[in-house]
Protein backbone atom coordinates (compact mmCIF):
# COMPACT_ATOMS: atom_id res chain seq x y z
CA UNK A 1 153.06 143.13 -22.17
CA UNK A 2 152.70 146.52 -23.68
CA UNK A 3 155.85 147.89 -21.65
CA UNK A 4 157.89 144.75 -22.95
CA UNK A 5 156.93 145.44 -26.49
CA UNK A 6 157.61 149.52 -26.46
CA UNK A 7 161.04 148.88 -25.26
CA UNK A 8 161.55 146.17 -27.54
CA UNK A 9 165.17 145.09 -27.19
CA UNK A 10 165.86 147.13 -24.11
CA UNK A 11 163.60 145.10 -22.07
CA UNK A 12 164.95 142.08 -20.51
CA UNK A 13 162.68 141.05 -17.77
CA UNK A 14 163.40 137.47 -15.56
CA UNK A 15 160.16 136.49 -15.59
CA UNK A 16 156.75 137.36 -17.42
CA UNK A 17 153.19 136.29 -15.90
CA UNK A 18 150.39 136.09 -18.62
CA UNK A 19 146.88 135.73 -18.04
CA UNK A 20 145.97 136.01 -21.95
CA UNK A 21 147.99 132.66 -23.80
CA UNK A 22 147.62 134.72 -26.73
CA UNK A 23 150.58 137.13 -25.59
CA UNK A 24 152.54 133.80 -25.20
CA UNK A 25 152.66 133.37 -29.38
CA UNK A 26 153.19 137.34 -29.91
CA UNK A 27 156.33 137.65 -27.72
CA UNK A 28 157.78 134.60 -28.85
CA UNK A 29 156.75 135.82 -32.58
CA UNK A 30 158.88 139.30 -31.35
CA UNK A 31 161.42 137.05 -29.88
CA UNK A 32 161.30 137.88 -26.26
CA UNK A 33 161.45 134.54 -24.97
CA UNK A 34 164.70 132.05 -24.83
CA UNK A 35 164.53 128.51 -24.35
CA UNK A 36 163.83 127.44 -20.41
CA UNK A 37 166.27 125.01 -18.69
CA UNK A 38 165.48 121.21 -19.67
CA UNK A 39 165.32 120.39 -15.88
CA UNK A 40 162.62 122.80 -15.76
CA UNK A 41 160.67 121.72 -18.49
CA UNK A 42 160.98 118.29 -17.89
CA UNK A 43 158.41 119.04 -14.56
CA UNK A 44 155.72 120.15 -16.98
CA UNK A 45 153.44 118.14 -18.58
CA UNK A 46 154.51 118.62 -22.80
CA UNK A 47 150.18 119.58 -22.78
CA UNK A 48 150.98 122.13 -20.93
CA UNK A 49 154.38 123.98 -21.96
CA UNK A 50 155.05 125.35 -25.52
CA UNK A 51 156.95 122.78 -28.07
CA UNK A 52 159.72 125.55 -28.51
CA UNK A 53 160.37 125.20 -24.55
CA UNK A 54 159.53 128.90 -24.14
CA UNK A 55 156.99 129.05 -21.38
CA UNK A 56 155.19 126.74 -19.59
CA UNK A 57 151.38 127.26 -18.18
CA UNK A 58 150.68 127.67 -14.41
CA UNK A 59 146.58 127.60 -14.13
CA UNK A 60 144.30 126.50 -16.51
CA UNK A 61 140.09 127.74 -16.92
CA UNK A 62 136.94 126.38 -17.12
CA UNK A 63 134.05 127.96 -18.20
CA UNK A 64 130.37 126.79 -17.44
CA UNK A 65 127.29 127.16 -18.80
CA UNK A 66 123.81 127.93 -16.20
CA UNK A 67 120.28 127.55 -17.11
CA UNK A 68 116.96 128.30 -15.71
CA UNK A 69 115.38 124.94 -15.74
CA UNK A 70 112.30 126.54 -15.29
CA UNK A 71 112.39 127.82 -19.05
CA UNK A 72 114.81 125.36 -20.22
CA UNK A 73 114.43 121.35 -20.19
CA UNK A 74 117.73 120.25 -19.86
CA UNK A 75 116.65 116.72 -21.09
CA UNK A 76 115.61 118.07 -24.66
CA UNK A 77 116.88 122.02 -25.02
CA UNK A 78 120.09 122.21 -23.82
CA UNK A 79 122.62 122.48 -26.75
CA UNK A 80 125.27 119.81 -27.38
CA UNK A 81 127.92 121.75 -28.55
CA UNK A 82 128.65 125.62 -27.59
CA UNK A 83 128.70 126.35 -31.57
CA UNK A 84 124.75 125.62 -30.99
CA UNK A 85 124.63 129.24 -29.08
CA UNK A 86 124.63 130.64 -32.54
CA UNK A 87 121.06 128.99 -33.72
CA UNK A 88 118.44 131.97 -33.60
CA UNK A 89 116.57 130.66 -31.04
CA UNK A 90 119.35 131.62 -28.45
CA UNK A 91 119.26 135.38 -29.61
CA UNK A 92 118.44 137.60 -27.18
CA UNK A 93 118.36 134.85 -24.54
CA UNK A 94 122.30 134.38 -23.39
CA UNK A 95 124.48 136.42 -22.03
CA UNK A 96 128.68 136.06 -21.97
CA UNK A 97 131.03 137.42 -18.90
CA UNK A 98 133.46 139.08 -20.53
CA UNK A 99 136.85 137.37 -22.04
CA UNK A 100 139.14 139.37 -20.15
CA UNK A 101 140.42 139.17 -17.61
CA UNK A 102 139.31 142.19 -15.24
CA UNK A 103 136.03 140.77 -14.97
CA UNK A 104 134.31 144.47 -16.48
């Protein structure tokens, strides 16, 4: 995505493969994409495609959440709600893979 937005108007790929959706709403922001064929979008789910036509996703994540349940009861500590990770009592106890995508 870098290359794309250094050449700016130069650059006129075919197709662009995104693992980051963010990059989806900065190059149509920069106005890199155009519209995609109706018979195209019409095979995609309207959850899963933008609602300017632009792109459409291919994969979607999941992320899970393990426990030891020999420190944690899961009938009466585990949180209901990922904002719960912020209470205190989770500090120093968690730990995150990282958001991107190389897996660092």
């Amino acid at each position: 995505m870098a290359t794309l937005l250094e050449e700016g108007s130069n650059a006129r790929p075919d197709v662009v493969y995104l693992a980051d959706p963010a990059g989806w709403a900065l190059l149509s922001e920069e106005k890199f994409l155009s519209e995609l064929p109706d018979n195209l979008l019409n095979k995609v789910d309207k959850r899963f495609r933008s609602t300017e036509g632009e792109w459409v996703g291919l994969s979607g994540r999941s992320k899970v959440v393990v426990y030891n349940t020999e420190t944690i009861d899961p009938n009466t500590d585990l949180p209901q709600s990922i904002m719960d990770f912020t209470d205190p009592k989770w500090k120093g106890r968690i730990g995150w893979a990282p958001t991107h995508g190389s897996g660092k």
